[in-house]
C-alpha atoms as a PDB file:
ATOM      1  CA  UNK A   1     -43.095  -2.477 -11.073  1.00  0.00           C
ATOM      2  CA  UNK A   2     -43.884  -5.054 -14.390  1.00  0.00           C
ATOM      3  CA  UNK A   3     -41.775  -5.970 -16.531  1.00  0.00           C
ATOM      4  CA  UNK A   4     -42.397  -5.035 -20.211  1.00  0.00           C
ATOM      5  CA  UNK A   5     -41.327  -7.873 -21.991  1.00  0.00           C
ATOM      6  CA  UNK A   6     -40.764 -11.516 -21.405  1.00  0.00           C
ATOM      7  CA  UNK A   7     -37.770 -12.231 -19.789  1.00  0.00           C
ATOM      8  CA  UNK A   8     -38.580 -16.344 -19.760  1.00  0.00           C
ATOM      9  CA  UNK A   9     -35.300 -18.377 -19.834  1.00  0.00           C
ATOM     10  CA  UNK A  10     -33.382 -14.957 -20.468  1.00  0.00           C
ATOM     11  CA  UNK A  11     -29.998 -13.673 -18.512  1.00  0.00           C
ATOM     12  CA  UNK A  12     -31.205 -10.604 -16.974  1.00  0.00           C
ATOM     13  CA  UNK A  13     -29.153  -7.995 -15.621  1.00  0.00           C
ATOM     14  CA  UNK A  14     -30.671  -4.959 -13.605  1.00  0.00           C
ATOM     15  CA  UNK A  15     -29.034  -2.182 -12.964  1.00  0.00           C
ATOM     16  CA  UNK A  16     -29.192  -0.060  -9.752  1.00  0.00           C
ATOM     17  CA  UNK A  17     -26.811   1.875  -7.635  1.00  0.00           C
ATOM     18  CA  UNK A  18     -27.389   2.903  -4.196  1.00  0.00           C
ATOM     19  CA  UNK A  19     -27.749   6.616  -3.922  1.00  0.00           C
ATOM     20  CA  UNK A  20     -30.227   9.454  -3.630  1.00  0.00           C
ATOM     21  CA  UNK A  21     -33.428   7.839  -2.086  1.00  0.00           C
ATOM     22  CA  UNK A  22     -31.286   5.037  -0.868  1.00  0.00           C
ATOM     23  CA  UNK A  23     -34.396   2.891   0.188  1.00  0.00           C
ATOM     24  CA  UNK A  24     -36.606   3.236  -2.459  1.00  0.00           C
ATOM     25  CA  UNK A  25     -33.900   2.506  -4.967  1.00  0.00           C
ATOM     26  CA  UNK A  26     -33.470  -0.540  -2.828  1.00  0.00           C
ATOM     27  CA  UNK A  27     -37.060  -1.875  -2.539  1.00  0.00           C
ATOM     28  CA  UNK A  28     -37.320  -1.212  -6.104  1.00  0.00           C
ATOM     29  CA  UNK A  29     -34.228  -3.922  -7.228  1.00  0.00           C
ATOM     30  CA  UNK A  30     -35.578  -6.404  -4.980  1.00  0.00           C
ATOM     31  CA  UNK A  31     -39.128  -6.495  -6.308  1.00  0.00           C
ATOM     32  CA  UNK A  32     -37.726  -5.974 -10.226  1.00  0.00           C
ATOM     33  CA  UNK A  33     -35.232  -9.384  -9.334  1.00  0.00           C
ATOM     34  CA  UNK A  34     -38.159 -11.046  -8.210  1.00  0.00           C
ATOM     35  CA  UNK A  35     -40.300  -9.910 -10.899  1.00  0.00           C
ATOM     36  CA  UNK A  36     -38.081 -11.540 -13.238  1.00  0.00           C
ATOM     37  CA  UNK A  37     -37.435 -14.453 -11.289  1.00  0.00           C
ATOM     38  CA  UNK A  38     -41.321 -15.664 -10.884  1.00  0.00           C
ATOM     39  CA  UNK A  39     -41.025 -14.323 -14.341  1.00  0.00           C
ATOM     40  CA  UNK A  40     -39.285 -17.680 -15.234  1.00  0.00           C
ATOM     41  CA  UNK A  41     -35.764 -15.698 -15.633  1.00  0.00           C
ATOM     42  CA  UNK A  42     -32.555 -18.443 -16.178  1.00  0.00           C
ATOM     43  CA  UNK A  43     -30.625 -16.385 -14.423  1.00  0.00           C
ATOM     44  CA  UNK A  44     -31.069 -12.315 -12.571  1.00  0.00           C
ATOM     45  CA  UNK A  45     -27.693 -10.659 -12.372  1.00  0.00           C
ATOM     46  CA  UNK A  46     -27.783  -7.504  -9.524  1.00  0.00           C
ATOM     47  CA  UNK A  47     -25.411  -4.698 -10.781  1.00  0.00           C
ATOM     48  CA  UNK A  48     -25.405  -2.485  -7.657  1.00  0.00           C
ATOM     49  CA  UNK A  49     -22.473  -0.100  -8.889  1.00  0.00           C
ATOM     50  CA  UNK A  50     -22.469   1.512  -5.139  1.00  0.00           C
ATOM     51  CA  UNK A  51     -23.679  -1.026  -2.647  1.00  0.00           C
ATOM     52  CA  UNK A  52     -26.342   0.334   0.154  1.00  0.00           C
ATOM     53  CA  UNK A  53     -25.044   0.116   3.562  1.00  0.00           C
ATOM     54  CA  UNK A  54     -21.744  -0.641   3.078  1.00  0.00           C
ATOM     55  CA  UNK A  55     -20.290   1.161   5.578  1.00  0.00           C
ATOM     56  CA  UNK A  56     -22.205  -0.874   8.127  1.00  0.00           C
ATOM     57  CA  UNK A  57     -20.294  -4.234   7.716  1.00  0.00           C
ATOM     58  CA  UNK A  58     -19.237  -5.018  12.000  1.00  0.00           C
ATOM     59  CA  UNK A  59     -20.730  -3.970  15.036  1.00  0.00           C
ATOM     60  CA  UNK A  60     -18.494  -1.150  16.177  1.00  0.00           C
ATOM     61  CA  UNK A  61     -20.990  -0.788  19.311  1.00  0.00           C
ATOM     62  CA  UNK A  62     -23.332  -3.115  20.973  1.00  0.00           C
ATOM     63  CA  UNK A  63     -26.789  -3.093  19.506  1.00  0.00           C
ATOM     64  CA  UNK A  64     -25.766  -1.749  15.932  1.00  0.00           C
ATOM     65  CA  UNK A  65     -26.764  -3.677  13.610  1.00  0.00           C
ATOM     66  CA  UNK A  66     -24.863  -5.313  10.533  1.00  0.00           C
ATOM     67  CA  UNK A  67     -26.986  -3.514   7.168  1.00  0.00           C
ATOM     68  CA  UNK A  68     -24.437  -4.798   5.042  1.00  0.00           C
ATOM     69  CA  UNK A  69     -25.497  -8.362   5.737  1.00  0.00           C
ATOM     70  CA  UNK A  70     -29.085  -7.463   5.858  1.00  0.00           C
ATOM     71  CA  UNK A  71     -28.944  -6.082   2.515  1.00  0.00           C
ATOM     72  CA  UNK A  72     -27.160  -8.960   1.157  1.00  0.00           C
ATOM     73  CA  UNK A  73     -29.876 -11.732   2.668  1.00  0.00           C
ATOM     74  CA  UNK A  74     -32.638  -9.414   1.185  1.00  0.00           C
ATOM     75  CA  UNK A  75     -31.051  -9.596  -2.096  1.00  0.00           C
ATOM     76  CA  UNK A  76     -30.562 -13.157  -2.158  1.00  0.00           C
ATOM     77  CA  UNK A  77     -34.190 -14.133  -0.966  1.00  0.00           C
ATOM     78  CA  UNK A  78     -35.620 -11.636  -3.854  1.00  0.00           C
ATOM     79  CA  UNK A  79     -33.932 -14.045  -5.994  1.00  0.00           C
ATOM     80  CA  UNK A  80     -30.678 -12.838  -7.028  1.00  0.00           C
ATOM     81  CA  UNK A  81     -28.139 -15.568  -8.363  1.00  0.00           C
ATOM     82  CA  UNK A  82     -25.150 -13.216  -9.030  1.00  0.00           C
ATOM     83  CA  UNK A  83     -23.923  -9.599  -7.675  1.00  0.00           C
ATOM     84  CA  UNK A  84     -21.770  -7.001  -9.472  1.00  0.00           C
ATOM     85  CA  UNK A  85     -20.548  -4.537  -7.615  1.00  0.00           C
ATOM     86  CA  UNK A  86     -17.532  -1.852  -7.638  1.00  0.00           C
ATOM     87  CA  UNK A  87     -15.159  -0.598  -4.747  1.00  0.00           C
ATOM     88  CA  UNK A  88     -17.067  -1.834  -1.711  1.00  0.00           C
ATOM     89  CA  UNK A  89     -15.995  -0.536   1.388  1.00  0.00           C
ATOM     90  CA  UNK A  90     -15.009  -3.502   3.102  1.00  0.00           C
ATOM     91  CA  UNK A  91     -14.076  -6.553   0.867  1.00  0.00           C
ATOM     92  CA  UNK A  92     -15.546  -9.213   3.205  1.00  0.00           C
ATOM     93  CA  UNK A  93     -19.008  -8.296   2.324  1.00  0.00           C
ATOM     94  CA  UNK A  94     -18.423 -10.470  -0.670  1.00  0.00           C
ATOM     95  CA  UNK A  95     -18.731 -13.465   2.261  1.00  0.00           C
ATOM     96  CA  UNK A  96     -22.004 -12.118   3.594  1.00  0.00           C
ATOM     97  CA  UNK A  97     -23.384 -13.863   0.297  1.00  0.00           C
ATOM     98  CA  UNK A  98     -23.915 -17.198  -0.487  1.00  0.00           C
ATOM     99  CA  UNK A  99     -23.802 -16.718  -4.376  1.00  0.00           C
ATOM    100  CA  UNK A 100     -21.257 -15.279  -6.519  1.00  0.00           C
ATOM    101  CA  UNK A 101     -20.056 -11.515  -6.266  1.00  0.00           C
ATOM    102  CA  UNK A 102     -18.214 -10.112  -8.670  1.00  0.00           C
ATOM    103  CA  UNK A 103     -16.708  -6.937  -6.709  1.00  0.00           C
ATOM    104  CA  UNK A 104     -14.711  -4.505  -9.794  1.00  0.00           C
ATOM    105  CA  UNK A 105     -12.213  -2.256  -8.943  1.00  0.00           C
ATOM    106  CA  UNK A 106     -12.023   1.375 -10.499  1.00  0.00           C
ATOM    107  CA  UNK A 107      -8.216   1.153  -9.831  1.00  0.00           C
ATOM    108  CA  UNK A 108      -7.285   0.876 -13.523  1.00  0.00           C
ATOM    109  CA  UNK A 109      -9.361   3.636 -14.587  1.00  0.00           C
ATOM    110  CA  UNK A 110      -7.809   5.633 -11.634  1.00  0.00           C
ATOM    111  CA  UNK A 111      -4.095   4.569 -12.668  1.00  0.00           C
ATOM    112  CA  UNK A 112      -5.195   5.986 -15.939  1.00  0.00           C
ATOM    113  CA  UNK A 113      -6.880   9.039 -15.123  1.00  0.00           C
ATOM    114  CA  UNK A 114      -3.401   9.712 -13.173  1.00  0.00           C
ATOM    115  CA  UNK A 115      -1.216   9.503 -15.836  1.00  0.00           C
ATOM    116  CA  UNK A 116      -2.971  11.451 -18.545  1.00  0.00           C
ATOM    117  CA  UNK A 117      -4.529  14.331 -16.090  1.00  0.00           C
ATOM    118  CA  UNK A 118      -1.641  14.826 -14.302  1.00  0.00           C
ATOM    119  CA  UNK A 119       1.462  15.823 -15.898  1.00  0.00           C
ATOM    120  CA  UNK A 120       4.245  15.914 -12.908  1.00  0.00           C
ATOM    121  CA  UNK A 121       2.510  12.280 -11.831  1.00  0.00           C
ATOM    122  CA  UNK A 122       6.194  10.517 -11.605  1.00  0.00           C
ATOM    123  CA  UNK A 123       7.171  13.109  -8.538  1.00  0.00           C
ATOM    124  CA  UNK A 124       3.965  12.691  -7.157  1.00  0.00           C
ATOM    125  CA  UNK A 125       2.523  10.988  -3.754  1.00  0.00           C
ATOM    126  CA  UNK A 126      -0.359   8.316  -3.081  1.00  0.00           C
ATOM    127  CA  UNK A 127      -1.927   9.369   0.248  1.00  0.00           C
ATOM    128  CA  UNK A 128      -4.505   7.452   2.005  1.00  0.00           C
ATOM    129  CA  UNK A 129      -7.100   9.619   4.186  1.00  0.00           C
ATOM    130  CA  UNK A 130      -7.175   6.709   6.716  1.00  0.00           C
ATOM    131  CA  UNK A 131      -5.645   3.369   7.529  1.00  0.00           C
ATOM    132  CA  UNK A 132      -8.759   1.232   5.842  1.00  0.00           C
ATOM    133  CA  UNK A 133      -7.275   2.824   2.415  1.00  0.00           C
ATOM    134  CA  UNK A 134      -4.083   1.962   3.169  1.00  0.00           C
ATOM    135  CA  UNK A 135      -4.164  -1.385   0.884  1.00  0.00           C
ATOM    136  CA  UNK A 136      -5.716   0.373  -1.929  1.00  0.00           C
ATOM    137  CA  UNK A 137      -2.987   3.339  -1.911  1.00  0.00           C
ATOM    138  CA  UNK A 138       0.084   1.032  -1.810  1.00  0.00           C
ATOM    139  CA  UNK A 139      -1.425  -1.040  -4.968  1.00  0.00           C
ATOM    140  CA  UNK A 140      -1.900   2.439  -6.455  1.00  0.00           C
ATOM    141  CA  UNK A 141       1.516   3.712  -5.240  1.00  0.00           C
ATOM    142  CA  UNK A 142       3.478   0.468  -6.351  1.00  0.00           C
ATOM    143  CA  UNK A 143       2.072   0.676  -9.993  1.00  0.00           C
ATOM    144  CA  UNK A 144       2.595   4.041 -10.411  1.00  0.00           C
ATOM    145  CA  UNK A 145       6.081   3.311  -8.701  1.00  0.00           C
ATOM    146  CA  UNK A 146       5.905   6.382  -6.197  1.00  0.00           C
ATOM    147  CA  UNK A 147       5.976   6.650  -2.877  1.00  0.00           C
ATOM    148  CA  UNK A 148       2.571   6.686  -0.390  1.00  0.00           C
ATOM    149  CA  UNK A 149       1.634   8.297   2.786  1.00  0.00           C
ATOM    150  CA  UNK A 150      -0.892   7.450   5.061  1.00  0.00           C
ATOM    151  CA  UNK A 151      -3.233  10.029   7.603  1.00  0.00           C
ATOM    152  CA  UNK A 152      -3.858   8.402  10.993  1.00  0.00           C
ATOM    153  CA  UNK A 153      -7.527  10.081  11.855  1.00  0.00           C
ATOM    154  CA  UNK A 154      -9.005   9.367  15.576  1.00  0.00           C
ATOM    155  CA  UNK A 155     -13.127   9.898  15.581  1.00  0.00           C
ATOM    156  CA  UNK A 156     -14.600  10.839  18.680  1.00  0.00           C
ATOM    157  CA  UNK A 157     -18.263   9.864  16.869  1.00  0.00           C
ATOM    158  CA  UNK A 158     -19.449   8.978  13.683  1.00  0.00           C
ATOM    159  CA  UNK A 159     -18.924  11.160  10.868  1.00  0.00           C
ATOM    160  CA  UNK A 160     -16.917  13.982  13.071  1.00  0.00           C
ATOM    161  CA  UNK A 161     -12.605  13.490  12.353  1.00  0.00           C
ATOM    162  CA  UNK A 162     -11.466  14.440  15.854  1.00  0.00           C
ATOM    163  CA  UNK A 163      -7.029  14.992  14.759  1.00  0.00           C
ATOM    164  CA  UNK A 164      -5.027  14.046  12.275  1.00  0.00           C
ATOM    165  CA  UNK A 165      -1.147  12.952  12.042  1.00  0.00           C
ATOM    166  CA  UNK A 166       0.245  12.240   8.851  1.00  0.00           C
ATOM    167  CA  UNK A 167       3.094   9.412   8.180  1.00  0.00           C
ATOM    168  CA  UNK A 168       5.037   9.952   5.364  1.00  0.00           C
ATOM    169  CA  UNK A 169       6.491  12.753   3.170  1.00  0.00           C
ATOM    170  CA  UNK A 170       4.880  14.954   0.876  1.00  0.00           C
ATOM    171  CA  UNK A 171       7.158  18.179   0.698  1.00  0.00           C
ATOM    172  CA  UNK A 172       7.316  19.686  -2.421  1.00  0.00           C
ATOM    173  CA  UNK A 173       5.296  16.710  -4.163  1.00  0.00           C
ATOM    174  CA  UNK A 174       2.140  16.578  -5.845  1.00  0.00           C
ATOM    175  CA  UNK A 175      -0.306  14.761  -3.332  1.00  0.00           C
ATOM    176  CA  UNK A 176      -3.013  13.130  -4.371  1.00  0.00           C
ATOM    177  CA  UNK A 177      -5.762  11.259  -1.796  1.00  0.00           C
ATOM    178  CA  UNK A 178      -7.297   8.247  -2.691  1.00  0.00           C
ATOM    179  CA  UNK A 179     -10.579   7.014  -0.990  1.00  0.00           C
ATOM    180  CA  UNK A 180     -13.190   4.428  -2.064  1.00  0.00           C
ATOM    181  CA  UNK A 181     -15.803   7.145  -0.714  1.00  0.00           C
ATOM    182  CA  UNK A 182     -16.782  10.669   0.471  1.00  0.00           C
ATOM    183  CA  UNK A 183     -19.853  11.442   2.266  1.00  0.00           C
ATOM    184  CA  UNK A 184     -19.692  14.830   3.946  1.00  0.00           C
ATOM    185  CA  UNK A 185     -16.055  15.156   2.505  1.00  0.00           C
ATOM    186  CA  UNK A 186     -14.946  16.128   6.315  1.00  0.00           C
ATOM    187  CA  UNK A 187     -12.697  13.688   6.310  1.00  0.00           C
ATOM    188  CA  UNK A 188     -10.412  14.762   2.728  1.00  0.00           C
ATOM    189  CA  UNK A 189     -10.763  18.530   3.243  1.00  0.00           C
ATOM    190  CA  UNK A 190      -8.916  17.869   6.751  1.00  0.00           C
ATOM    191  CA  UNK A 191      -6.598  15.790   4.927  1.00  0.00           C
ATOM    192  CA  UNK A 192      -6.080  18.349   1.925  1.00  0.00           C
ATOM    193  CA  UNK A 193      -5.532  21.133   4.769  1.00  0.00           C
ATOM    194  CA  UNK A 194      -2.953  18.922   6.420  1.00  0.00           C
ATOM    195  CA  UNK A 195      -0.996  18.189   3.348  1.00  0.00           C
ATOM    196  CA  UNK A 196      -0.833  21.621   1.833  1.00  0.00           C
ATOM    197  CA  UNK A 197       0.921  22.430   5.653  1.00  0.00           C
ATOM    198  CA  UNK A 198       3.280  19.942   5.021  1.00  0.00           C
ATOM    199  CA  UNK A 199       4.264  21.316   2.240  1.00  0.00           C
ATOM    200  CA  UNK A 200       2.656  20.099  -1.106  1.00  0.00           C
ATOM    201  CA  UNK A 201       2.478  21.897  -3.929  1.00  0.00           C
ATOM    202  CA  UNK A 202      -0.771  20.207  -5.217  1.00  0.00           C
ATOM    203  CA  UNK A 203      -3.993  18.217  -4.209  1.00  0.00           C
ATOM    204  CA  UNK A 204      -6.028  15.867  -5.311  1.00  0.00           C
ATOM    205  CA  UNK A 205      -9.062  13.826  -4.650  1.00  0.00           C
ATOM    206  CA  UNK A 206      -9.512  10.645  -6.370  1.00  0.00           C
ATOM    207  CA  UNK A 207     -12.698   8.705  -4.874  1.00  0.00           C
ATOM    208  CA  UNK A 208     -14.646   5.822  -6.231  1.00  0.00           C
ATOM    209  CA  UNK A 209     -17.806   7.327  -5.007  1.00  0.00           C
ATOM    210  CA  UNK A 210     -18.996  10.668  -4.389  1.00  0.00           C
ATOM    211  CA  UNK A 211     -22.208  10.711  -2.421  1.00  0.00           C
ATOM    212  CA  UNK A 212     -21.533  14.255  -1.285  1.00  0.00           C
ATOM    213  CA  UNK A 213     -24.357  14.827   1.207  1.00  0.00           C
ATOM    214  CA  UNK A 214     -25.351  17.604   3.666  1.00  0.00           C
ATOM    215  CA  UNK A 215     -22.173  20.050   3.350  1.00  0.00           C
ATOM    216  CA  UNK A 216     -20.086  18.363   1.300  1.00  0.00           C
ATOM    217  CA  UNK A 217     -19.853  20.418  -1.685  1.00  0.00           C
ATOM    218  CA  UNK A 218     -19.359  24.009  -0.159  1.00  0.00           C
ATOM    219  CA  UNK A 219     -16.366  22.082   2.053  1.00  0.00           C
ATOM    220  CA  UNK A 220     -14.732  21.225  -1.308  1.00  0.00           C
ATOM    221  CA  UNK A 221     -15.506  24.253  -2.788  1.00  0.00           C
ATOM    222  CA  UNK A 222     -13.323  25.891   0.171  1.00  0.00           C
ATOM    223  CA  UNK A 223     -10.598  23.571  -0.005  1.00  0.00           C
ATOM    224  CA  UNK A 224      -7.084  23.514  -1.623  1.00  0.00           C
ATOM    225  CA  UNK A 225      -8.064  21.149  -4.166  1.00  0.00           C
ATOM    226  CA  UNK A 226      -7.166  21.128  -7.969  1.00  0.00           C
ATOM    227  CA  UNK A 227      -9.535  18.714  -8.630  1.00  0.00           C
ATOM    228  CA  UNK A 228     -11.802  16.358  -6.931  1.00  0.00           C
ATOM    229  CA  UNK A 229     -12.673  13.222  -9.317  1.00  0.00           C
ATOM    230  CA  UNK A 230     -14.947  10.931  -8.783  1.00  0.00           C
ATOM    231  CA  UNK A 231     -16.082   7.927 -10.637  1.00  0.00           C
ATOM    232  CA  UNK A 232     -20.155   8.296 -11.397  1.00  0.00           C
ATOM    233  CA  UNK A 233     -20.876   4.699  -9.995  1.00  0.00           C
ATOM    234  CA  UNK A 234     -23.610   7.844  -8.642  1.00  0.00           C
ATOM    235  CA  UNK A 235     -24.994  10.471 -10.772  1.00  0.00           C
ATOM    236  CA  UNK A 236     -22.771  13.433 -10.442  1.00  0.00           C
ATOM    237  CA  UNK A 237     -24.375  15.879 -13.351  1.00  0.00           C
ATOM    238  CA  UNK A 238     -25.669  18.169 -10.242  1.00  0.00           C
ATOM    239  CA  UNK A 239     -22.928  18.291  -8.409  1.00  0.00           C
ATOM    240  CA  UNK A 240     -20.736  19.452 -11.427  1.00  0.00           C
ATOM    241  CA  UNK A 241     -23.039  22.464 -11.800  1.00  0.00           C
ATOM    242  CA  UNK A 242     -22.627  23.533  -8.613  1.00  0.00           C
ATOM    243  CA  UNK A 243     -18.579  22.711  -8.039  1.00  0.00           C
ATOM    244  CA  UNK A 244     -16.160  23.139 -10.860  1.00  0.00           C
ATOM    245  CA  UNK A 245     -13.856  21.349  -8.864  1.00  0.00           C
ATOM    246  CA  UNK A 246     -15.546  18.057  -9.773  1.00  0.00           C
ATOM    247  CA  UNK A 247     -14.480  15.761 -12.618  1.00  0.00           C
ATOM    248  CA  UNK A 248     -15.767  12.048 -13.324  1.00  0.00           C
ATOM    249  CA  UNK A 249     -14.276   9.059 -14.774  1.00  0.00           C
ATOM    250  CA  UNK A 250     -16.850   7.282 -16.289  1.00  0.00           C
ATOM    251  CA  UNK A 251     -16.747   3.544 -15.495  1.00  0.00           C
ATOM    252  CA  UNK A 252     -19.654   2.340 -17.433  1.00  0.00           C
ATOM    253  CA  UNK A 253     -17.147   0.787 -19.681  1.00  0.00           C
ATOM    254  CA  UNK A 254     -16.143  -1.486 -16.887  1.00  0.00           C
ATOM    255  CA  UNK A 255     -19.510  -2.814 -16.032  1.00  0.00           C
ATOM    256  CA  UNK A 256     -20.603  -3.141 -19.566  1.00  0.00           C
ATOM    257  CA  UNK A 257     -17.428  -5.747 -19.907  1.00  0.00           C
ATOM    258  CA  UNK A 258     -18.143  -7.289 -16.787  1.00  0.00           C
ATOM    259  CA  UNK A 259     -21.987  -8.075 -17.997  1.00  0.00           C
ATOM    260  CA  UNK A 260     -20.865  -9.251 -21.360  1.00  0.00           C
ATOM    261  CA  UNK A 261     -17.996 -11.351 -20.333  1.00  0.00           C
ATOM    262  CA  UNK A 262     -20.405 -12.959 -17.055  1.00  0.00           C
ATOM    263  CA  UNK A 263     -23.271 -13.836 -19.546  1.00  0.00           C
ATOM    264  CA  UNK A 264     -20.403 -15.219 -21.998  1.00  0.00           C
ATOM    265  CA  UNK A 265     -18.990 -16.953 -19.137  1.00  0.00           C
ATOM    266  CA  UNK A 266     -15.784 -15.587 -19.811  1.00  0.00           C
ATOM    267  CA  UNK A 267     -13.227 -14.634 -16.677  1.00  0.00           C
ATOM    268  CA  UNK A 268     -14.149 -11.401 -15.250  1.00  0.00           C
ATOM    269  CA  UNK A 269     -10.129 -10.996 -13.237  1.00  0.00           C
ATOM    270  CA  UNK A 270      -8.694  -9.350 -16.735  1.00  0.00           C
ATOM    271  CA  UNK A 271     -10.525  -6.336 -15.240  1.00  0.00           C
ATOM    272  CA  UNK A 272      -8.980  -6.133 -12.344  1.00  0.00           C
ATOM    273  CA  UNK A 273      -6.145  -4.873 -13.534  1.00  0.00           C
ATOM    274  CA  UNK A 274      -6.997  -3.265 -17.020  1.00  0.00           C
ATOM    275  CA  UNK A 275      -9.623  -0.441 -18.617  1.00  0.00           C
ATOM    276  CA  UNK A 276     -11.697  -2.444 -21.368  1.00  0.00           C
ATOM    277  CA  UNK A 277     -11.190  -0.770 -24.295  1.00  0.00           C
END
């Protein structure tokens, strides 16, 4: 890569999100921040809206490694001073850095996206697909003042949902899942299946991001969903050819106020909890 203008003494923010050719997207950030920072950059700014290898944040095995932290050292040694991110799968990956991360949540623009997509949203229920979701659905849940439920899911191996039991009630209700990802979509299409037999009347999918790979989208296609929405922290134009099912929030909004208020050195919290209008 070269950078086509000087960036000397400037606030530069690069924009990248984790997705398609994971790797190359990857190798690409960390040469562009260190472009700019031997460049003579004040400051490089790392918007990753989806984070790479975020799902790989413990050792759930012996000799797995930790890609989570890997990708954060790799960051900072390219030169990165600052990371915004959105939804990451596990919070504590903010610690695996040493400089500041600024880690949005697409909550509000979910909360919103509820109440003017959704007309019988006050007799609805918040259901998480697993227990790791279960903080995000009862923030959800208590500001839309409904109830949640939760799915307890036991894997035999990794990306394979061995049964399902679901606590909580969702007769007659309009049930909609929240996740902070789908990959093969697995996972919510078992869910979806297990809440229509208990009885809901509706389902939907609300999920910060949709990487939908291998057979995700003829799953969803199949499924008892009204709609599947997704935020397009990835590109989803594709995938909205080829399921109808899909809709997107679009959460560039979001990051553009988080850039404008970090380089004004403003406090970034006010959008943790509201949509910039």
């Amino acid at each position: 890569v070269e950078i086509g203008e000087s960036v000397r003494g400037e606030d530069v923010y690069i924009v990248q999100s984790g997705w398609g050719e994971i790797n190359d997207n990857l190798m690409e950030l960390l040469i562009m921040i260190n472009a700019c920072k031997i460049a003579s950059a004040s400051r490089v700014t790392a918007v990753i809206p989806c984070f790479p290898y975020a799902r790989q944040d413990k050792k759930d095995k012996s000799r797995a490694p930790i890609s989570a932290k890997l990708v954060a050292n790799m960051l900072s040694v390219a030169g990165a001073d600052h990371i915004i991110t959105m939804d990451l799968h596990a919070s504590q990956i903010q610690g695996f850095f040493d400089i500041p991360v600024d880690n949005l949540y697409a909550e509000p623009a979910v909360l919103k996206w509820i109440k003017e997509n959704i007309p019988e949203w006050k007799n609805c229920t918040i259901v998480s697909p697993d227990a790791g979701g279960a903080k995000r659905v009862t923030s959800i849940a208590d500001r839309l003042n409904v109830d949640f439920a939760l799915i307890h899911k036991e894997r035999k191996k990794a990306n394979e949902v061995d049964r399902m039991v679901l606590v909580g009630d969702v007769k007659d209700r309009v049930a909609i899942l929240v996740d902070d990802m789908a990959d093969t979509c697995g996972t919510i299409c078992h869910a979806a299946d297990k809440l229509v037999s208990a009885g809901a009347t509706k389902v939907y999918a609300i999920l910060t991001h949709g990487i939908f790979s291998g057979p995700a989208i003829s799953r969803i296609n199949n499924a008892c969903f009204e709609a599947v929405v997704v935020t397009n922290t990835i590109p989803q134009e594709d995938k909205m050819k080829q399921c109808p099912k899909i809709q997107v929030i679009d959460i560039s909004m979001i990051l553009a106020e988080a850039i404008r208020r970090t380089h004004n050195g403003e406090s970034v919290s006010y959008l943790f909890s509201h949509v910039p209008l």
